[in-house]
ModelCIF file with pLDDT and N, C-alpha, C, O atoms, coordinates in Angstrom:
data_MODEL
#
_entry.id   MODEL 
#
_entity.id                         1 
_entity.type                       polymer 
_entity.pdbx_number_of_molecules   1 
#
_entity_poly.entity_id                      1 
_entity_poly.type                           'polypeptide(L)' 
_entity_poly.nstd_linkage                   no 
_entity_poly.nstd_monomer                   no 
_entity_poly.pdbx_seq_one_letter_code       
;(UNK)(UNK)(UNK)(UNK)(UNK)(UNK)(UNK)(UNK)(UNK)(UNK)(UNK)(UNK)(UNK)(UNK)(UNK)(UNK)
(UNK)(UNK)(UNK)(UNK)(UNK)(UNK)(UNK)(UNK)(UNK)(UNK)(UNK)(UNK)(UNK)(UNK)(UNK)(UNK)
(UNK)(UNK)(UNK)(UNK)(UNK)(UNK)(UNK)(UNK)(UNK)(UNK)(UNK)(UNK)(UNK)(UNK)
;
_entity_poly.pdbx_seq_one_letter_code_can   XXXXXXXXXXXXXXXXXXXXXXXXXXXXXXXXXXXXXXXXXXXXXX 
_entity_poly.pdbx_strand_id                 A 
#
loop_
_entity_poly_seq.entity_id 
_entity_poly_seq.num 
_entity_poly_seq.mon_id 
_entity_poly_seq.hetero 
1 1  UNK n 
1 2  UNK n 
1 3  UNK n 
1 4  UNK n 
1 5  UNK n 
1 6  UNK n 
1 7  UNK n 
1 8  UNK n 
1 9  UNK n 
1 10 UNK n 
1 11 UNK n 
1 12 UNK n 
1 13 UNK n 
1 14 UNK n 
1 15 UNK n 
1 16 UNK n 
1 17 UNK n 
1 18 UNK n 
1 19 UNK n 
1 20 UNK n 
1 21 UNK n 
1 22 UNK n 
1 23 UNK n 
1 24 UNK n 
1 25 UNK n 
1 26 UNK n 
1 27 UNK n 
1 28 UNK n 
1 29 UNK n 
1 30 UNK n 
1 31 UNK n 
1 32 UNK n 
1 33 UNK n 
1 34 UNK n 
1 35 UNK n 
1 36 UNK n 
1 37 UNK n 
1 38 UNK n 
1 39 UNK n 
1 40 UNK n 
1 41 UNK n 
1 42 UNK n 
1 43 UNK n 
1 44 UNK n 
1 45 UNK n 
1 46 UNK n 
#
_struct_asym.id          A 
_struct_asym.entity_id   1 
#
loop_
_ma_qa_metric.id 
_ma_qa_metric.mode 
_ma_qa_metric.name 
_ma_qa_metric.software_group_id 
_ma_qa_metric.type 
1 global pLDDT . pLDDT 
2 local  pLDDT . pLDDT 
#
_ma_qa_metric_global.metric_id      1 
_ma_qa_metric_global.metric_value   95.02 
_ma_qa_metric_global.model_id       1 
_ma_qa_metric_global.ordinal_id     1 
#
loop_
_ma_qa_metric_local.label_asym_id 
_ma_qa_metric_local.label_comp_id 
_ma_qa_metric_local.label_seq_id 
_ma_qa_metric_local.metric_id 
_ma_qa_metric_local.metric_value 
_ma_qa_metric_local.model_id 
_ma_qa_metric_local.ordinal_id 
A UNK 1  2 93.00 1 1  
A UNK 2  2 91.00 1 2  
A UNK 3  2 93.00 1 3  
A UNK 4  2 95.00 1 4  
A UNK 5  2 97.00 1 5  
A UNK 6  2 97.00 1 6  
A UNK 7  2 98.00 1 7  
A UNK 8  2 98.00 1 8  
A UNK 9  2 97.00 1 9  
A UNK 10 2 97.00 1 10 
A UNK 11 2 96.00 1 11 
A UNK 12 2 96.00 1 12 
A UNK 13 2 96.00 1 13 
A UNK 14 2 97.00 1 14 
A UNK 15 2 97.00 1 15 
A UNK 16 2 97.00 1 16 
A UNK 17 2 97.00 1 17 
A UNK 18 2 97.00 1 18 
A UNK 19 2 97.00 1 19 
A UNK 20 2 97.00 1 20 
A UNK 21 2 97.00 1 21 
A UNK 22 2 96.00 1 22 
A UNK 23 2 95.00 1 23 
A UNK 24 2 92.00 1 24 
A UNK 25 2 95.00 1 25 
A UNK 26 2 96.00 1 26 
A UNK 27 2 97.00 1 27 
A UNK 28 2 97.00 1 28 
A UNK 29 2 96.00 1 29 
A UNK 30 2 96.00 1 30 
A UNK 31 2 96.00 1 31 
A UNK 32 2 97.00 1 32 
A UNK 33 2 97.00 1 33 
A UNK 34 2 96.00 1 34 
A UNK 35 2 97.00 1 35 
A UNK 36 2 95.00 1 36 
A UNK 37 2 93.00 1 37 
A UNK 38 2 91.00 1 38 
A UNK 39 2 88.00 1 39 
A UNK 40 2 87.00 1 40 
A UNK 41 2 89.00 1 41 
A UNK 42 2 88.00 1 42 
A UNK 43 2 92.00 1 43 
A UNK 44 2 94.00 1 44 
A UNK 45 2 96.00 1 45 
A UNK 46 2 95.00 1 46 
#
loop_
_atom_site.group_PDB 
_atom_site.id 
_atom_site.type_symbol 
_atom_site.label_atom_id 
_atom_site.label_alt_id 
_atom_site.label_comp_id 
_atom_site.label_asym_id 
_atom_site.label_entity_id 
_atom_site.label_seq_id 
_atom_site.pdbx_PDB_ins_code 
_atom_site.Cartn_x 
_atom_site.Cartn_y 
_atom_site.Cartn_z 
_atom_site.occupancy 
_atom_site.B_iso_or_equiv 
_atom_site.pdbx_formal_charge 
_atom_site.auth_seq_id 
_atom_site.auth_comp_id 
_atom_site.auth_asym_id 
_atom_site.auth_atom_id 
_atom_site.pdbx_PDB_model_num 
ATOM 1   N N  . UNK A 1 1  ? 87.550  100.085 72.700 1.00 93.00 ? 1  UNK A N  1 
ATOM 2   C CA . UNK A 1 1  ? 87.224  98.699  72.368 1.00 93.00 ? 1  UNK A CA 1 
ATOM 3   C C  . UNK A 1 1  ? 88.137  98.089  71.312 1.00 93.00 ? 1  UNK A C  1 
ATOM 4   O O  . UNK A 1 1  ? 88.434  96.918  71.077 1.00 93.00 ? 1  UNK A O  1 
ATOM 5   N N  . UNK A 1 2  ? 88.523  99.341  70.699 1.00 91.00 ? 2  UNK A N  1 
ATOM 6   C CA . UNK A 1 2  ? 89.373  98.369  69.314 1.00 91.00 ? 2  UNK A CA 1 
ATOM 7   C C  . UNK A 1 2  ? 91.179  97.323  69.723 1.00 91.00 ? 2  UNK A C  1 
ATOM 8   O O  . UNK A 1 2  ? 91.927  96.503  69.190 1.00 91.00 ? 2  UNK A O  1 
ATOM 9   N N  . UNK A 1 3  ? 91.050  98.065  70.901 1.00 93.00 ? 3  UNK A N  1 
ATOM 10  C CA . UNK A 1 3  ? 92.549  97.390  71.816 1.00 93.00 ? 3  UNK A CA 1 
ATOM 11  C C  . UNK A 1 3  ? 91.456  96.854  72.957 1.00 93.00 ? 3  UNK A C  1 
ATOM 12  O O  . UNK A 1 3  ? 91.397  95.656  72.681 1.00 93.00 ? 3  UNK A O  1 
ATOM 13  N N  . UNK A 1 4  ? 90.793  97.015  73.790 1.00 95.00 ? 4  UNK A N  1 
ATOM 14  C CA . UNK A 1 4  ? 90.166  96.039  74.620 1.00 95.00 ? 4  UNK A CA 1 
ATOM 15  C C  . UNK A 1 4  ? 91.164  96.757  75.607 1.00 95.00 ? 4  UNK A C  1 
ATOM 16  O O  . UNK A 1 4  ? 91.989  96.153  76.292 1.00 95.00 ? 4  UNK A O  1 
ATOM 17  N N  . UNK A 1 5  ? 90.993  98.053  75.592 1.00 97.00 ? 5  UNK A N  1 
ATOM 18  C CA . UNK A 1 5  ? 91.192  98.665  77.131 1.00 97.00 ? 5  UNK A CA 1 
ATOM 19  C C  . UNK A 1 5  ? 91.125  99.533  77.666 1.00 97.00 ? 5  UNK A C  1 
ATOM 20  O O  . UNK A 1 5  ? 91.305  100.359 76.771 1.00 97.00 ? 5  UNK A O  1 
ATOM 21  N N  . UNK A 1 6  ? 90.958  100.201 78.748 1.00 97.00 ? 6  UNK A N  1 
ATOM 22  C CA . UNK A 1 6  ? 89.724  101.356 79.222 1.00 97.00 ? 6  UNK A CA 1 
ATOM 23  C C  . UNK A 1 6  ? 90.692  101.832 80.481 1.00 97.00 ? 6  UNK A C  1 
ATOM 24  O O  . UNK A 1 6  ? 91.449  101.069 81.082 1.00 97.00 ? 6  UNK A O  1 
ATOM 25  N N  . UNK A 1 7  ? 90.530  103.157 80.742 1.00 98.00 ? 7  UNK A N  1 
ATOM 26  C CA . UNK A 1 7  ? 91.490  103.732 81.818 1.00 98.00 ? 7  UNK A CA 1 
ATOM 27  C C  . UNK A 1 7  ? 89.853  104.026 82.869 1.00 98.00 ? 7  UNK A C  1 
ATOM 28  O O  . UNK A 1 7  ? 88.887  104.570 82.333 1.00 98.00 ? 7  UNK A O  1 
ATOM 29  N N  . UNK A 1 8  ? 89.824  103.737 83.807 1.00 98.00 ? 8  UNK A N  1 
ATOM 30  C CA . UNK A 1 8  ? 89.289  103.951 85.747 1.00 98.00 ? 8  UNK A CA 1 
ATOM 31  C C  . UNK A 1 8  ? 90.146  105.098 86.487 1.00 98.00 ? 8  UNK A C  1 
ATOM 32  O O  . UNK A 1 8  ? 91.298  105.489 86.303 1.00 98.00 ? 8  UNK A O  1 
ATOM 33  N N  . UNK A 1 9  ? 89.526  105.338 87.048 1.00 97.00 ? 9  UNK A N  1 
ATOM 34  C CA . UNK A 1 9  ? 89.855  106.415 88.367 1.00 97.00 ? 9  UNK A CA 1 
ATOM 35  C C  . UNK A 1 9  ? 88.821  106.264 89.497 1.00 97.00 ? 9  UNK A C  1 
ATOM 36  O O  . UNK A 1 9  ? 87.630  105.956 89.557 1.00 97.00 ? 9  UNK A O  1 
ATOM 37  N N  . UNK A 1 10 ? 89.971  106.677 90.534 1.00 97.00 ? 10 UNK A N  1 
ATOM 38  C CA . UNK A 1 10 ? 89.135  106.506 91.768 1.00 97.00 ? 10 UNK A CA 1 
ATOM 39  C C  . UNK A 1 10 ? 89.988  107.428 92.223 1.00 97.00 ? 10 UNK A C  1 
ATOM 40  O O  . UNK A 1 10 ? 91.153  107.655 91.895 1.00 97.00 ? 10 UNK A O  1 
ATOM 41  N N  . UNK A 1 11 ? 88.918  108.210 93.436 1.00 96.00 ? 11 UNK A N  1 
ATOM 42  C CA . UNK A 1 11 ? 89.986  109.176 93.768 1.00 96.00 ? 11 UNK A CA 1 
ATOM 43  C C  . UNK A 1 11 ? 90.799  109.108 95.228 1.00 96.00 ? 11 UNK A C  1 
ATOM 44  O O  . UNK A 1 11 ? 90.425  109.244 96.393 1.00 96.00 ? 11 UNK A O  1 
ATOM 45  N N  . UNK A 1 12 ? 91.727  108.911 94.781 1.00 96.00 ? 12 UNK A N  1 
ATOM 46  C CA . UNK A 1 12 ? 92.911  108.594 95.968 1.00 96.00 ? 12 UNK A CA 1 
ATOM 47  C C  . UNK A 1 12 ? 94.773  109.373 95.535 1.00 96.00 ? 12 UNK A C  1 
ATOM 48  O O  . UNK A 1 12 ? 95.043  109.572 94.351 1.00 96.00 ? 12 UNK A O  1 
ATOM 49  N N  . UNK A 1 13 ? 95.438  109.586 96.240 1.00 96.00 ? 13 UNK A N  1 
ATOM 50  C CA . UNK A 1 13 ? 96.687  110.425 95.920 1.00 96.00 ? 13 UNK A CA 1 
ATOM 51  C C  . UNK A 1 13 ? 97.784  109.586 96.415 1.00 96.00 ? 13 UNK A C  1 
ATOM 52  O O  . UNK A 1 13 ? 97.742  109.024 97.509 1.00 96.00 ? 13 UNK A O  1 
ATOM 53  N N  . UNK A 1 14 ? 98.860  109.502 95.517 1.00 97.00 ? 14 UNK A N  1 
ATOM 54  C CA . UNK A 1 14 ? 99.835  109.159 95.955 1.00 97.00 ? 14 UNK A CA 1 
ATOM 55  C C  . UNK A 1 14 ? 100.215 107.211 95.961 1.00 97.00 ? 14 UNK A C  1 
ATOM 56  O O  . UNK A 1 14 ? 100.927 106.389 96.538 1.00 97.00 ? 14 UNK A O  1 
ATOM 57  N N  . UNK A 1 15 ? 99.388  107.288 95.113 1.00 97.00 ? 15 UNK A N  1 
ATOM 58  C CA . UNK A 1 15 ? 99.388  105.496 94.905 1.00 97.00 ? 15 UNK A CA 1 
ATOM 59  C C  . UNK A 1 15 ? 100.404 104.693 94.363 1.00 97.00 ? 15 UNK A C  1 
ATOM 60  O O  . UNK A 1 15 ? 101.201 105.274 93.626 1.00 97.00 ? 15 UNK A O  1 
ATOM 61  N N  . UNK A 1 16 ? 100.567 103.457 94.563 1.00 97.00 ? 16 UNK A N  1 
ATOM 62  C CA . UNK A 1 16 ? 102.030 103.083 93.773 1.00 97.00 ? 16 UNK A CA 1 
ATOM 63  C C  . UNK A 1 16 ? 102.232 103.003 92.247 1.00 97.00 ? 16 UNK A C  1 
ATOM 64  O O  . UNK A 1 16 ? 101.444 102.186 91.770 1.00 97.00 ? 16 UNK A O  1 
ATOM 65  N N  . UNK A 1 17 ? 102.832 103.439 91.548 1.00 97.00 ? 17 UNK A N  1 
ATOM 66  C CA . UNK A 1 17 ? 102.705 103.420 89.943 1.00 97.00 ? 17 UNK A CA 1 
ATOM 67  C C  . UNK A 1 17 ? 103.575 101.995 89.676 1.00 97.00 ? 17 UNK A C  1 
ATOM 68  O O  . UNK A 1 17 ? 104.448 101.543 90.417 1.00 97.00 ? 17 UNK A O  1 
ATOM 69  N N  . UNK A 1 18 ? 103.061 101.384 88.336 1.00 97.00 ? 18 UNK A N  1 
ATOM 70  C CA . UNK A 1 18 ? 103.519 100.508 87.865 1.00 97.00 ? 18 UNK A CA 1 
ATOM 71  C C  . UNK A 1 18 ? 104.467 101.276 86.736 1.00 97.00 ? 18 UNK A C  1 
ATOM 72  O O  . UNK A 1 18 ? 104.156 102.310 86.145 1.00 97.00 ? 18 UNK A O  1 
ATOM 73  N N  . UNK A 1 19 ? 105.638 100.559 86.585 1.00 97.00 ? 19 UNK A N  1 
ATOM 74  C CA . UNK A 1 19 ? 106.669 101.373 85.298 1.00 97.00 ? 19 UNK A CA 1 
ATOM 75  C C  . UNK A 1 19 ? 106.489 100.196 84.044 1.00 97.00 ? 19 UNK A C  1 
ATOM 76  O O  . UNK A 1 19 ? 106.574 98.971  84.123 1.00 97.00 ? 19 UNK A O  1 
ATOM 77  N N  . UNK A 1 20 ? 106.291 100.811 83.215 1.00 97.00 ? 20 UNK A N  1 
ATOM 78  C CA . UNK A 1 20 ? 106.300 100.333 81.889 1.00 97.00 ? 20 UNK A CA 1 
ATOM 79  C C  . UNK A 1 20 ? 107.554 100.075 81.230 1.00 97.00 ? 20 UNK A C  1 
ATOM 80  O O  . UNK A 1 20 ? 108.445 100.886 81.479 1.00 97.00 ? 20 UNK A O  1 
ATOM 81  N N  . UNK A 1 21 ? 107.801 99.213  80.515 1.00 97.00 ? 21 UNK A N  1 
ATOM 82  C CA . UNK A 1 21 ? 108.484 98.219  79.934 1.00 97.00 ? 21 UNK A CA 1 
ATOM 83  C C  . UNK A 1 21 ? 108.641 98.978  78.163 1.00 97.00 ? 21 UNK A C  1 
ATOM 84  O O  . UNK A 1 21 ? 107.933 99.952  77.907 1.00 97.00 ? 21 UNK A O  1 
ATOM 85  N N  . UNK A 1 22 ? 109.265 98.617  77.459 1.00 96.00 ? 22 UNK A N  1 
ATOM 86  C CA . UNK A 1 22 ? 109.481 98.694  76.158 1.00 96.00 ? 22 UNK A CA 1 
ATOM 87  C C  . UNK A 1 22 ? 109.246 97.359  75.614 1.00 96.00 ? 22 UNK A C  1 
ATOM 88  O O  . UNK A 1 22 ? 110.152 96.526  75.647 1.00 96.00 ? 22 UNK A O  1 
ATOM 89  N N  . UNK A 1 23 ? 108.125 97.095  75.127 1.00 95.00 ? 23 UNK A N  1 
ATOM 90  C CA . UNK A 1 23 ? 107.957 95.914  74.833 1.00 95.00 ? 23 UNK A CA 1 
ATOM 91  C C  . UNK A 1 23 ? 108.618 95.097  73.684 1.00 95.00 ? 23 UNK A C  1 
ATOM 92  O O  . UNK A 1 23 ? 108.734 93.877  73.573 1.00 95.00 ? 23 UNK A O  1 
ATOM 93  N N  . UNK A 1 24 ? 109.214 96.594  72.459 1.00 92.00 ? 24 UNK A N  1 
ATOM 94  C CA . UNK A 1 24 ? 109.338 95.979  71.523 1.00 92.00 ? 24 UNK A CA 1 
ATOM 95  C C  . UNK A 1 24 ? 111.153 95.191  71.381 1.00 92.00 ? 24 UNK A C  1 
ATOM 96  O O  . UNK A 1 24 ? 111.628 94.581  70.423 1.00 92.00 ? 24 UNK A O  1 
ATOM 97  N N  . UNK A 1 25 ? 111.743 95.497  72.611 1.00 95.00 ? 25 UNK A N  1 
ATOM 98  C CA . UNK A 1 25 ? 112.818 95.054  73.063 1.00 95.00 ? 25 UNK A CA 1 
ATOM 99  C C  . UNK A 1 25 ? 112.619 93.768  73.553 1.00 95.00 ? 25 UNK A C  1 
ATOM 100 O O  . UNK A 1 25 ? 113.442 92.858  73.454 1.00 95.00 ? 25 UNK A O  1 
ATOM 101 N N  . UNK A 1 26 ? 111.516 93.690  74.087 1.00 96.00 ? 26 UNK A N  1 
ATOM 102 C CA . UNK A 1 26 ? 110.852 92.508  75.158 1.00 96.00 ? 26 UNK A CA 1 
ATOM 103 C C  . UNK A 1 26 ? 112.053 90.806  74.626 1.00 96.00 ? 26 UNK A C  1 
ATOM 104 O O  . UNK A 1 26 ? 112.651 90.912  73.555 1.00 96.00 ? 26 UNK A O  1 
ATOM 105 N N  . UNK A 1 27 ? 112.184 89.883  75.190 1.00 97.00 ? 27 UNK A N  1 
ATOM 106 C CA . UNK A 1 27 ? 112.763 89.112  74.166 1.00 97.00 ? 27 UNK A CA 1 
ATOM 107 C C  . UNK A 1 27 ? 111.830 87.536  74.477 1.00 97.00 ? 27 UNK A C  1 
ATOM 108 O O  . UNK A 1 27 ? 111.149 87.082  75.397 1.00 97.00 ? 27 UNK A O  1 
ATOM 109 N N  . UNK A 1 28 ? 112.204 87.166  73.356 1.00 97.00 ? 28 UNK A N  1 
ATOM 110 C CA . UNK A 1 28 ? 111.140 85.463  73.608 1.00 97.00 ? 28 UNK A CA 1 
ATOM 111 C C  . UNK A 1 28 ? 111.915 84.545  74.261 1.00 97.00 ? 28 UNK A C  1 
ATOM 112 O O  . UNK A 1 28 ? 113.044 84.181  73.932 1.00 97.00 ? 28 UNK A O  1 
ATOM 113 N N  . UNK A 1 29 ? 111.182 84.138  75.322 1.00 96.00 ? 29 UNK A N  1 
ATOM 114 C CA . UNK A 1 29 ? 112.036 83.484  76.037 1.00 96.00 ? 29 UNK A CA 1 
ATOM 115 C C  . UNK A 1 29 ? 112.704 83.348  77.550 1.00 96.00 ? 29 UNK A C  1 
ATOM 116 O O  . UNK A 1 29 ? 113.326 82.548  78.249 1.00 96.00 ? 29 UNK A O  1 
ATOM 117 N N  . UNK A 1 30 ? 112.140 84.694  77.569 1.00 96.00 ? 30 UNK A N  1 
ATOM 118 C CA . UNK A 1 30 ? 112.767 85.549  78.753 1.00 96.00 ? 30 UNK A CA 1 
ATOM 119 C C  . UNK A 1 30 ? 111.369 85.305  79.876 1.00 96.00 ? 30 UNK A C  1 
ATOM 120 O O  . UNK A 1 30 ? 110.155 85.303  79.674 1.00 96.00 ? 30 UNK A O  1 
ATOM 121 N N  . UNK A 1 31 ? 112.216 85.108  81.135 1.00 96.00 ? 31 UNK A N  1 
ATOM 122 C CA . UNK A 1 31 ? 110.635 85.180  82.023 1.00 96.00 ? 31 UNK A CA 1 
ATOM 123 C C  . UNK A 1 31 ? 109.924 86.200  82.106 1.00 96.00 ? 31 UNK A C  1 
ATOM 124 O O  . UNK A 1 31 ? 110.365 87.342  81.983 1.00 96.00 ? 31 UNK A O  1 
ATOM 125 N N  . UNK A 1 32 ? 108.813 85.925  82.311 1.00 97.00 ? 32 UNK A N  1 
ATOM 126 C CA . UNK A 1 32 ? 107.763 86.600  83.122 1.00 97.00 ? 32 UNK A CA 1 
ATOM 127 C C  . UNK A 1 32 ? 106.924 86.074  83.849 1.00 97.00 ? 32 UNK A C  1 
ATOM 128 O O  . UNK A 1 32 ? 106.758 84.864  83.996 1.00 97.00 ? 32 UNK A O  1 
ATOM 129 N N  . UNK A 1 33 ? 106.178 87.168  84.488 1.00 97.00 ? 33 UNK A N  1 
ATOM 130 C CA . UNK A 1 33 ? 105.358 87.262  85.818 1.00 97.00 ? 33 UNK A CA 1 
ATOM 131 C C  . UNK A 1 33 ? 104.057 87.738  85.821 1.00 97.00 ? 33 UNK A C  1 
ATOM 132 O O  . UNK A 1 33 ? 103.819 88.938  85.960 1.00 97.00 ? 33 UNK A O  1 
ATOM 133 N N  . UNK A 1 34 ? 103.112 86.817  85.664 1.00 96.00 ? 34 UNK A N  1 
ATOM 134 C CA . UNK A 1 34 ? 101.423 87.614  85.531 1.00 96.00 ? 34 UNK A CA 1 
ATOM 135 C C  . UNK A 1 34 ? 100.849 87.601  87.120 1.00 96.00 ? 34 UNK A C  1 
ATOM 136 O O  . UNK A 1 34 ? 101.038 86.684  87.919 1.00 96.00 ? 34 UNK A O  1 
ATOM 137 N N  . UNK A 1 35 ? 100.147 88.771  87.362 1.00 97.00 ? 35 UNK A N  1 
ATOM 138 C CA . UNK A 1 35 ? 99.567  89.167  88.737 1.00 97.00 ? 35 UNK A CA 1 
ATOM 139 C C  . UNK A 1 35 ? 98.270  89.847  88.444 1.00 97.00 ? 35 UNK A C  1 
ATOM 140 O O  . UNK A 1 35 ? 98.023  90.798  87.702 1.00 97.00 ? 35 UNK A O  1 
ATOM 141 N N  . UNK A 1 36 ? 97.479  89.097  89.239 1.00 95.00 ? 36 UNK A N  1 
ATOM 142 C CA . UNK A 1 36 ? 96.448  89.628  88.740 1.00 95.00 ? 36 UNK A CA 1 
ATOM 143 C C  . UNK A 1 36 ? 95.089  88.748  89.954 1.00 95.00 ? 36 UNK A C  1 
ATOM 144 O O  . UNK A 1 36 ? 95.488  88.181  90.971 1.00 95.00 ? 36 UNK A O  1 
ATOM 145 N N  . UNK A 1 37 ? 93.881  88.783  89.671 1.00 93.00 ? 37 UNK A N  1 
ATOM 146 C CA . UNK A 1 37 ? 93.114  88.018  90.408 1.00 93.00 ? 37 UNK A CA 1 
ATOM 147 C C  . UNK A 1 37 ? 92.203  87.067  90.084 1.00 93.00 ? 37 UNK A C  1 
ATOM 148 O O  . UNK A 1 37 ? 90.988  87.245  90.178 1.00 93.00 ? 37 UNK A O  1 
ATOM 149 N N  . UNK A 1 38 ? 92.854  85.800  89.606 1.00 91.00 ? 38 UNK A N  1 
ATOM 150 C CA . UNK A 1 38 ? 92.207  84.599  89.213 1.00 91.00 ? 38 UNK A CA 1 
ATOM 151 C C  . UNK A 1 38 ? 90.917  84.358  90.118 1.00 91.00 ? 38 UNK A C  1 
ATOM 152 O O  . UNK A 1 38 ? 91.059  84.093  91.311 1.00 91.00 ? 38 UNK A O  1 
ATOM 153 N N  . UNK A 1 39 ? 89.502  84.467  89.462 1.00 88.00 ? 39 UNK A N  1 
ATOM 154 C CA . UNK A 1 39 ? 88.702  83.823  90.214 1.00 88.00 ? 39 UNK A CA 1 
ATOM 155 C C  . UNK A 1 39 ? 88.257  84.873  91.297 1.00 88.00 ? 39 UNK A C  1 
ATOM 156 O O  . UNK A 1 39 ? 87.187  84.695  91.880 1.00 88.00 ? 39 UNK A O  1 
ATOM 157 N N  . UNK A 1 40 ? 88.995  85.895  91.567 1.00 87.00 ? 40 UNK A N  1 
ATOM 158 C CA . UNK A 1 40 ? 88.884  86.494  92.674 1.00 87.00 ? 40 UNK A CA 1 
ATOM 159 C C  . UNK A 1 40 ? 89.625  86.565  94.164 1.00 87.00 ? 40 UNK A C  1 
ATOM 160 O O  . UNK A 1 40 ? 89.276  87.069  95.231 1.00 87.00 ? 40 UNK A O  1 
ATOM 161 N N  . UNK A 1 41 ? 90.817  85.824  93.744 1.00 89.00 ? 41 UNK A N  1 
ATOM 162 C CA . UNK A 1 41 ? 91.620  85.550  94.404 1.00 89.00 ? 41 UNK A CA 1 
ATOM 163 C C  . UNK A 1 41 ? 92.966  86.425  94.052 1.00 89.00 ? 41 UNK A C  1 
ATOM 164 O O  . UNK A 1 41 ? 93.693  86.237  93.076 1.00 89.00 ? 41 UNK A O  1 
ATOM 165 N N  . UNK A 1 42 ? 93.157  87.586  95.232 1.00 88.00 ? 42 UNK A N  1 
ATOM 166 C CA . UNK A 1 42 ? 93.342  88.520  94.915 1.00 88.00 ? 42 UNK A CA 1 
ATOM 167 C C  . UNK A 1 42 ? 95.206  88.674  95.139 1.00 88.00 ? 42 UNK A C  1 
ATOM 168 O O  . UNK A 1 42 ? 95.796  88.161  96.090 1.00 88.00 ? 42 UNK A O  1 
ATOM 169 N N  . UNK A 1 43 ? 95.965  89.577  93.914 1.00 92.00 ? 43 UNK A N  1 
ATOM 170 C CA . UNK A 1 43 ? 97.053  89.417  93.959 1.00 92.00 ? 43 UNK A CA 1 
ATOM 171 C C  . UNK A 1 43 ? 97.966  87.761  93.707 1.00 92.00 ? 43 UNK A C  1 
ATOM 172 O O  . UNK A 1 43 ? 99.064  87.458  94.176 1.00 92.00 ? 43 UNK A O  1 
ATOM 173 N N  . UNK A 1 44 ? 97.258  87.103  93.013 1.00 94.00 ? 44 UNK A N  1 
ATOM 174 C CA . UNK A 1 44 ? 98.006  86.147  92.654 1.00 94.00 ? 44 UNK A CA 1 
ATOM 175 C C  . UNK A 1 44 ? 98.980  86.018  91.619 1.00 94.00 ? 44 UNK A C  1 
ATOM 176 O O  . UNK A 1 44 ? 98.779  86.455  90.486 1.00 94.00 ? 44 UNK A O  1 
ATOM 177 N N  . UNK A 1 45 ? 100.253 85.310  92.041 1.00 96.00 ? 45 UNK A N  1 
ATOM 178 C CA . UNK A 1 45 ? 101.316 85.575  91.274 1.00 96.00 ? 45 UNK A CA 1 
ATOM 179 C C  . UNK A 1 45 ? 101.506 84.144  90.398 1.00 96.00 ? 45 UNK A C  1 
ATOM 180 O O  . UNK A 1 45 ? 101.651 83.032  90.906 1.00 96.00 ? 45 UNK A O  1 
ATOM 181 N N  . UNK A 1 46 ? 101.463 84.498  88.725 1.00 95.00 ? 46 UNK A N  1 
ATOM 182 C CA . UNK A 1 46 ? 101.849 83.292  88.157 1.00 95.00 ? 46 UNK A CA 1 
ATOM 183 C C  . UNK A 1 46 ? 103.159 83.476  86.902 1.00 95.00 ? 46 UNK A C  1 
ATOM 184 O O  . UNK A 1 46 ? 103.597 82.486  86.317 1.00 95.00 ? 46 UNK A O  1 
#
């Protein structure tokens, strides 16, 4: 709770991994891309 985030499992093998970033390189300014499911509307890209 003190970061507001929690690891799930379900059991399935071989799933696609997301690669992590170095954030503290990250730069301001630079695009990005949020995906996620507004509303329930699933895989939306903003």
């Amino acid at each position: 709770p003190a970061t507001d985030l929690a690891v799930l499992r379900v059991d399935a093998k071989n799933l696609p991994v997301a690669n992590f970033a170095d954030s503290d390189v990250a730069r301001v300014g630079e695009w990005v891309v949020a995906i996620g499911s507004p509303f329930g509307l699933g895989h939306t890209v903003t």
